[in-house]
Each structure stands twice: as structure tokens, then as C-alpha cells.
C-alpha atoms as a PDB file:
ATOM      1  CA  UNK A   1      -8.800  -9.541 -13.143  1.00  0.00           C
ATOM      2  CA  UNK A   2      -8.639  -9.793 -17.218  1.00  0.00           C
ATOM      3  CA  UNK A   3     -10.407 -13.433 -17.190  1.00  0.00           C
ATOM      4  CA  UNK A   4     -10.646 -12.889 -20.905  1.00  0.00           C
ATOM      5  CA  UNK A   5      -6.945 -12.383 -21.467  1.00  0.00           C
ATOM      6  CA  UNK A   6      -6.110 -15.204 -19.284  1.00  0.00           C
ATOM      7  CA  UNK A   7      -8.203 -17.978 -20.879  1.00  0.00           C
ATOM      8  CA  UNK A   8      -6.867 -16.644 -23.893  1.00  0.00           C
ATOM      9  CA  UNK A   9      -2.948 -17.115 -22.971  1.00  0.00           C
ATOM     10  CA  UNK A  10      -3.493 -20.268 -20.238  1.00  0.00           C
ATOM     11  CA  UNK A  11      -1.788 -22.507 -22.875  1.00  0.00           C
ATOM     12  CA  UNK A  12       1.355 -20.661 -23.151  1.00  0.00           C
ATOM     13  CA  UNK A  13       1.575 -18.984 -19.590  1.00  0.00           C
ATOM     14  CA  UNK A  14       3.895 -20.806 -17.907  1.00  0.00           C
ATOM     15  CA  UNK A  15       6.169 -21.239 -20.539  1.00  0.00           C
ATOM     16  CA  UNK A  16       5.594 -17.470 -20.828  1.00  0.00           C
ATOM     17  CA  UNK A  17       6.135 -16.344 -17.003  1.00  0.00           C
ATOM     18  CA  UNK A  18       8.495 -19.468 -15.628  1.00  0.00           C
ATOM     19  CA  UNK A  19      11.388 -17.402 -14.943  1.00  0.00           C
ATOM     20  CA  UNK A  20       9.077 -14.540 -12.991  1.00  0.00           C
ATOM     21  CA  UNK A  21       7.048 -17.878 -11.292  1.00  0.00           C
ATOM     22  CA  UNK A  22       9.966 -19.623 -10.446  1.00  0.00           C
ATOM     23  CA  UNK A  23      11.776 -16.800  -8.925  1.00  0.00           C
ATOM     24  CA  UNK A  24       9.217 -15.360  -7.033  1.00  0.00           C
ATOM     25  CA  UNK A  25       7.300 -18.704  -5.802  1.00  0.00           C
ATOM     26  CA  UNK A  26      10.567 -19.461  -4.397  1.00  0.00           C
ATOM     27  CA  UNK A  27      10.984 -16.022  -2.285  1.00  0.00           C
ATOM     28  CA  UNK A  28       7.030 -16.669  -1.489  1.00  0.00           C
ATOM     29  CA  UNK A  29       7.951 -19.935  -0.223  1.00  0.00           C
ATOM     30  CA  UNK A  30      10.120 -18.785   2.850  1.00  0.00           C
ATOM     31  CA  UNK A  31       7.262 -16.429   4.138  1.00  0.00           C
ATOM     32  CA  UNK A  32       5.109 -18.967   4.415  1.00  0.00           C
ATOM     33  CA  UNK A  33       4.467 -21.198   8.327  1.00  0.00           C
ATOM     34  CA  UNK A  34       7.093 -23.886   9.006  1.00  0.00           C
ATOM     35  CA  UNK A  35       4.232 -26.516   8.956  1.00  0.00           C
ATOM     36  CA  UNK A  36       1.123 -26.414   7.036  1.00  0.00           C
ATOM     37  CA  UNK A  37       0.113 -29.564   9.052  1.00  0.00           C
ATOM     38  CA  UNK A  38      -3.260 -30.522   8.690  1.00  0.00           C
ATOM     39  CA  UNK A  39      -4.002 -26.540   7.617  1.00  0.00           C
ATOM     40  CA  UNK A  40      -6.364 -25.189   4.995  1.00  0.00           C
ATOM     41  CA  UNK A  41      -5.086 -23.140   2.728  1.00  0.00           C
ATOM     42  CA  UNK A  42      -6.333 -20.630  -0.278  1.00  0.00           C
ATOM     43  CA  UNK A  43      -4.899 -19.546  -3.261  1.00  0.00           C
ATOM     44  CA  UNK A  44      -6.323 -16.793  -4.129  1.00  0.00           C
ATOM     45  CA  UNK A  45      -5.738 -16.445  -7.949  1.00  0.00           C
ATOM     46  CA  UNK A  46      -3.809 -19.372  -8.273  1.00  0.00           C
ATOM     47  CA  UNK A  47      -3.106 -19.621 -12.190  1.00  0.00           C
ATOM     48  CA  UNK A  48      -1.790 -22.649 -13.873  1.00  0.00           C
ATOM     49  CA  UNK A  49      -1.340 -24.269 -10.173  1.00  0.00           C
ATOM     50  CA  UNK A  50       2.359 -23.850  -9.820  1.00  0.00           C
ATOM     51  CA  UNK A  51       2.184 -22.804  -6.074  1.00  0.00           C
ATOM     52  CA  UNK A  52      -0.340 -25.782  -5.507  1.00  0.00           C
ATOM     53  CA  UNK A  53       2.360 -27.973  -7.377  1.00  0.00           C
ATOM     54  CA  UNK A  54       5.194 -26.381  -4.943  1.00  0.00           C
ATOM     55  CA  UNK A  55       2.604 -26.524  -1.726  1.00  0.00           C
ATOM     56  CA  UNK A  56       2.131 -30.100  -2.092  1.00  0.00           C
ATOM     57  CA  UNK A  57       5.311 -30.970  -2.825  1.00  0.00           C
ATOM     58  CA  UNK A  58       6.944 -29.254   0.353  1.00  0.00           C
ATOM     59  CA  UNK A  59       3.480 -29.425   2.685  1.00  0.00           C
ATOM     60  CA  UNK A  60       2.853 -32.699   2.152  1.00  0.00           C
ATOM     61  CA  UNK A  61       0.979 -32.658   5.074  1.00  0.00           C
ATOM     62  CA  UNK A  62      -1.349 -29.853   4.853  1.00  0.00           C
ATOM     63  CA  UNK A  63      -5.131 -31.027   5.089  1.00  0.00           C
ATOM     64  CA  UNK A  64      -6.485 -28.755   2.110  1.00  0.00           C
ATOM     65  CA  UNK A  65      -5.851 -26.641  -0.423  1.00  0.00           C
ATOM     66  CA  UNK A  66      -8.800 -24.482  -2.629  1.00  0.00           C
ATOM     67  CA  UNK A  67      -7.101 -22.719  -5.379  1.00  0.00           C
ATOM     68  CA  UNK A  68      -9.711 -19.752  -6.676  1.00  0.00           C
ATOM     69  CA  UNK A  69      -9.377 -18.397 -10.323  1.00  0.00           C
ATOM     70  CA  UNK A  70     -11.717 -16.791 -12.539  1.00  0.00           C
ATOM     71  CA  UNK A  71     -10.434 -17.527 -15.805  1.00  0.00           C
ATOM     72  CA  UNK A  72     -11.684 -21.601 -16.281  1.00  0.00           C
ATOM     73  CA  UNK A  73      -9.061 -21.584 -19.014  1.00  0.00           C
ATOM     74  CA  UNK A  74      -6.004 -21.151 -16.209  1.00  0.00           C
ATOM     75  CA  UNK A  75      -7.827 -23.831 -13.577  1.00  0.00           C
ATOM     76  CA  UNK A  76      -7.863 -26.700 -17.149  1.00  0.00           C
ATOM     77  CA  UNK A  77      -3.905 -26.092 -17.254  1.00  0.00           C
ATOM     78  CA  UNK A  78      -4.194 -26.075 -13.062  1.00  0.00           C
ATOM     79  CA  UNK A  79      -5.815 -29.381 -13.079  1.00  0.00           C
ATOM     80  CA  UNK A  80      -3.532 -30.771 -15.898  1.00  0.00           C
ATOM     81  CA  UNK A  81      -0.562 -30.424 -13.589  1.00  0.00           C
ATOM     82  CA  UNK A  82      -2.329 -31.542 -10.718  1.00  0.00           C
ATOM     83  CA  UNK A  83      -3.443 -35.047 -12.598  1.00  0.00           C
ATOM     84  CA  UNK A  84       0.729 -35.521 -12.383  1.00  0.00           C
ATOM     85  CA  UNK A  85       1.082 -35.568  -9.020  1.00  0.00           C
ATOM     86  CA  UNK A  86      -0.588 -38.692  -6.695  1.00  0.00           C
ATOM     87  CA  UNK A  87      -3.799 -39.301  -6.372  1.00  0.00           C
ATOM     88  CA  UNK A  88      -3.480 -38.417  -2.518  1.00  0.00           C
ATOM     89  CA  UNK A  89      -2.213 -35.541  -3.294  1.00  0.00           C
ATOM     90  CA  UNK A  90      -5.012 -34.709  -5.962  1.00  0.00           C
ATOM     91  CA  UNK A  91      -7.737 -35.433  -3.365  1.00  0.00           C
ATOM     92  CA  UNK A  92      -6.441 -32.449  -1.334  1.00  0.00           C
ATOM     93  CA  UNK A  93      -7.085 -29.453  -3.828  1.00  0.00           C
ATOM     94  CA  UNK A  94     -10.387 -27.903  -4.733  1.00  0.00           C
ATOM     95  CA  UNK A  95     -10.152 -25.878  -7.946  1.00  0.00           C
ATOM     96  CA  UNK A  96     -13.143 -23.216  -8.347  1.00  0.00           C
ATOM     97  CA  UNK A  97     -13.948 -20.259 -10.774  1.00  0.00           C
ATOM     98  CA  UNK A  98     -16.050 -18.252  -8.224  1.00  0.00           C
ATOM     99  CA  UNK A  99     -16.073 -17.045  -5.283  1.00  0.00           C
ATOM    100  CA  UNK A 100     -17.678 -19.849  -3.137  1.00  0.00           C
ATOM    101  CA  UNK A 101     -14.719 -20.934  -1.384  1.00  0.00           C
ATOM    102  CA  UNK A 102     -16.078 -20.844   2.276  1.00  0.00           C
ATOM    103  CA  UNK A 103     -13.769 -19.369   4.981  1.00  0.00           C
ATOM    104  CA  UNK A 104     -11.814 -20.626   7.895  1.00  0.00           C
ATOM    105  CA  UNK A 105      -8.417 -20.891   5.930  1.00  0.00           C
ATOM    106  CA  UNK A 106      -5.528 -20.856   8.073  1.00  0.00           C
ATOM    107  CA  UNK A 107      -3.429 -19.594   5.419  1.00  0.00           C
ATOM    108  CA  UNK A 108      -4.490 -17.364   2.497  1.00  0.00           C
ATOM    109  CA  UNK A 109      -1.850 -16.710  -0.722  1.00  0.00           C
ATOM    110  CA  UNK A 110      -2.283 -14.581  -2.749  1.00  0.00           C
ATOM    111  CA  UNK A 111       0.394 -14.237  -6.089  1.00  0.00           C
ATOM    112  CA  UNK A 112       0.900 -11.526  -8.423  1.00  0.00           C
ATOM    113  CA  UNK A 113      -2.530 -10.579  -7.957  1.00  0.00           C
ATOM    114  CA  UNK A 114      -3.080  -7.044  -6.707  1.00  0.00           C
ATOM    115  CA  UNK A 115      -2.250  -5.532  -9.637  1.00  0.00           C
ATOM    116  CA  UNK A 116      -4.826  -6.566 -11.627  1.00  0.00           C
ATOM    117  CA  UNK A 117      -7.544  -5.251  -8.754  1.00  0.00           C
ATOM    118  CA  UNK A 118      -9.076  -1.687  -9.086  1.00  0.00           C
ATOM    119  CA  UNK A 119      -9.979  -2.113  -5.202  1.00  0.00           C
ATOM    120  CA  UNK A 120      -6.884  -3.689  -3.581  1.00  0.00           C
ATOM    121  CA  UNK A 121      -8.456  -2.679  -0.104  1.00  0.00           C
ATOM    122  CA  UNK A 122     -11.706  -4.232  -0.287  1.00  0.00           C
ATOM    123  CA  UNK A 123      -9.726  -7.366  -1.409  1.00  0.00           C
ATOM    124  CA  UNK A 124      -7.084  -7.370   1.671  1.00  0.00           C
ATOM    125  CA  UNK A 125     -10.684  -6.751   3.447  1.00  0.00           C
ATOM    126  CA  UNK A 126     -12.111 -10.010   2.376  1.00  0.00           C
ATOM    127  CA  UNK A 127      -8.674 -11.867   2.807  1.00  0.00           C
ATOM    128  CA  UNK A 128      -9.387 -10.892   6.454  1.00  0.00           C
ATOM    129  CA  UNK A 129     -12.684 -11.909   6.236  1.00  0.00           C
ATOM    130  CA  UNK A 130     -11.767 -15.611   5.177  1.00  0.00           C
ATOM    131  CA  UNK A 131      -9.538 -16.026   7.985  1.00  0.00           C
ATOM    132  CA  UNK A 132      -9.226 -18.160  11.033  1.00  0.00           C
ATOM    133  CA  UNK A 133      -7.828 -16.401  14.193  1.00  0.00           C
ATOM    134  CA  UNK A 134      -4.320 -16.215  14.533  1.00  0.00           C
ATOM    135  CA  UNK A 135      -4.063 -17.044  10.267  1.00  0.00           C
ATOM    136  CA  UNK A 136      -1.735 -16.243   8.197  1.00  0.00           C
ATOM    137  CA  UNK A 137      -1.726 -13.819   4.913  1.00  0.00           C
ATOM    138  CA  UNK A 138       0.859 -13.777   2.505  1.00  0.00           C
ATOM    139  CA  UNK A 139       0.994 -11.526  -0.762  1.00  0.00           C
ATOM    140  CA  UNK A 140       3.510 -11.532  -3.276  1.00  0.00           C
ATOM    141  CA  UNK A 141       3.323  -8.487  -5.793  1.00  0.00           C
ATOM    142  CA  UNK A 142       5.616  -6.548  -7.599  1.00  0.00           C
ATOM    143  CA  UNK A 143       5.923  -3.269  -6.801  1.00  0.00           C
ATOM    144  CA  UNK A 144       6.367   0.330  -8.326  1.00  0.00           C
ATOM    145  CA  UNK A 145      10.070   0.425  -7.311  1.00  0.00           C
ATOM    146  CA  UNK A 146      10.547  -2.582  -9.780  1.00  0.00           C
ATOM    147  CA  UNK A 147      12.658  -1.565 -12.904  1.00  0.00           C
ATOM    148  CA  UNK A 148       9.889  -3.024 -15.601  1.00  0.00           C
ATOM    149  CA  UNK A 149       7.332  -0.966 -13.350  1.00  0.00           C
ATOM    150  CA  UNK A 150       9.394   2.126 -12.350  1.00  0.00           C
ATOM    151  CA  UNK A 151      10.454   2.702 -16.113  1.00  0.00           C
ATOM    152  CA  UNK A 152       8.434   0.616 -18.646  1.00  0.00           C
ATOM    153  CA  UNK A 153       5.017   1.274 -17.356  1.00  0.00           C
ATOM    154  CA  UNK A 154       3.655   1.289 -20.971  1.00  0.00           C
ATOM    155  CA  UNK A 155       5.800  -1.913 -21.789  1.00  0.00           C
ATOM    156  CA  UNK A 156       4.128  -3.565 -18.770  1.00  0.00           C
ATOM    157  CA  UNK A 157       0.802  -2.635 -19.906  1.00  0.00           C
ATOM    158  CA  UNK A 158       1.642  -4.046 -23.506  1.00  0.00           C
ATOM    159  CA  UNK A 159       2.974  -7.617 -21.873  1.00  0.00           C
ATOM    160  CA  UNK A 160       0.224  -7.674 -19.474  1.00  0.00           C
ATOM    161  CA  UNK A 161      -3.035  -5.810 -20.679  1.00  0.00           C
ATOM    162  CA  UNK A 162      -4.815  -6.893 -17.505  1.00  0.00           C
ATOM    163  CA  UNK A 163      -2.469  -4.798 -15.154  1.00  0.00           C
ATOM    164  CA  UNK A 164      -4.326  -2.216 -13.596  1.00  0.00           C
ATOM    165  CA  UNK A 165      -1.733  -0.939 -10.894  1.00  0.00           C
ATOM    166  CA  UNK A 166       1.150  -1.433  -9.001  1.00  0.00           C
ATOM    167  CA  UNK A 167       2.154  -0.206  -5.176  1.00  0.00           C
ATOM    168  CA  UNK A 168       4.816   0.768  -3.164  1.00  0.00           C
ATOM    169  CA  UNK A 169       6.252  -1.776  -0.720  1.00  0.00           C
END
């Protein structure tokens, strides 16, 4: 991912994305279990937090939740918004900038990530990886029938410099 461009823009990111975030957390949201009760969860790239903020909010009851970024800039504004919410809340997140999550996740998130991976496969390998039996994986991506994506490739690239690629659904 382009952790340089994203500790450069963490301050103004969700300003800069909250239409995109709010629309597609939403759509996320409905693919996700009916309970999360006392599950383990990863979010795989998780940003400024906003899915941890939405998690919590409607899983209140979910055991654990380790949000992975490698841009420390993004996990300061992550750990901002979490310092809102109460302190039993708080106690449930783990915020990291490598890799040393563990595994046994019952659930495993990934948003608006992919496209920023040169090797998507070995990625979807390791989601696998992390996994307890019968766990869930969700991914949320745009794709290359999207208009900005389709058309604008170049304007993407300009918006986003970190974008390496984007798939077909």
C-alpha cells in the first residue's frame, strides 16, 4: 500500500473520502454475520477507524477487534476516534502497524484495499491463512466496471497515487 501517501493525507482523509466511506461501509455492513458475539475480528487496512467506529457501535458485543494499517499516520486519526467512544469499548480494539496480528479471527474485513496490492492472490491467501474454520471473509473493493475506474483511469491515479489496480466483480 502507499504508507507514504497515507501518513501524508491521514489528517484530511475522512473529510476527503466520507461520502465513498459512508456509502460503501454501509453496503459492507449487510454482508457481514448477524452476530459478532463474542467474535474476533480483523480489519485488514482499517484507515482512520471508521468501520471499527461502525463495528462497535452495531456489534457491541463482539469480543475483539485488531485493526492492521501500515501507515502510523492513519492508526493516530484511528485512535483519535476511538478515544470518543467508551472506555469498554476502547479496551476491545488493538491498533497495529505490522503484520503481527496473530490468527484465529472469525471474521476478517478487508476495505478498499485490493487495489493498492500488486499480489491480490497471495493476500486473499493469507486472509485464509488467518482464519478460524467455518470464518467469515468479507472484501469491499471497487471494481473496473465502476464509472471513475472504467473511464477515468488516469483521474483515479491522480486522486489516489497509491492505486495499483482494480478487478472485475
Amino acid at each position: 500500500m502507499g504508507k507514504g501517501h497515507y501518513n501524508k493525507i491521514a489528517g484530511t482523509y475522512d473529510q476527503r473520502w466520507k461520502n465513498y466511506t459512508r456509502r460503501t461501509l454501509h453496503k459492507l455492513m449487510e454482508y457481514l454475520p448477524a452476530s459478532l458475539e463474542g467474535k474476533r475480528v480483523l480489519d485488514f487496512g482499517c484507515g482512520t477507524g471508521e468501520l471499527i467506529k461502525i463495528l462497535l457501535r452495531h456489534k457491541p458485543k463482539l469480543k475483539e477487534v485488531t485493526a492492521y494499517d501500515p501507515a502510523e499516520e492513519m492508526l493516530r486519526q484511528a485512535r483519535n476516534k476511538l478515544e470518543k467512544l467508551p472506555e469498554r469499548q476502547q479496551e476491545k480494539v488493538v491498533l497495529l502497524n505490522k503484520q503481527e496480528y496473530g490468527t484465529n479471527f472469525d471474521l476478517v474485513v478487508s476495505s478498499s484495499v485490493l487495489h493498492y496490492l500488486p499480489e491480490p492472490a497471495e493476500t486473499l491467501l493469507h486472509f485464509n491463512s488467518l482464519l478460524k474454520g467455518g470464518g467469515t471473509l468479507v472484501l469491499l473493493d471497487y471494481t473496473k466496471n465502476s464509472l471513475p475506474v472504467k473511464y477515468f483511469r488516469w483521474l483515479v491515479r491522480w486522486v489516489d497515487p497509491a492505486h495499483h489496480q482494480a478487478f472485475y466483480p
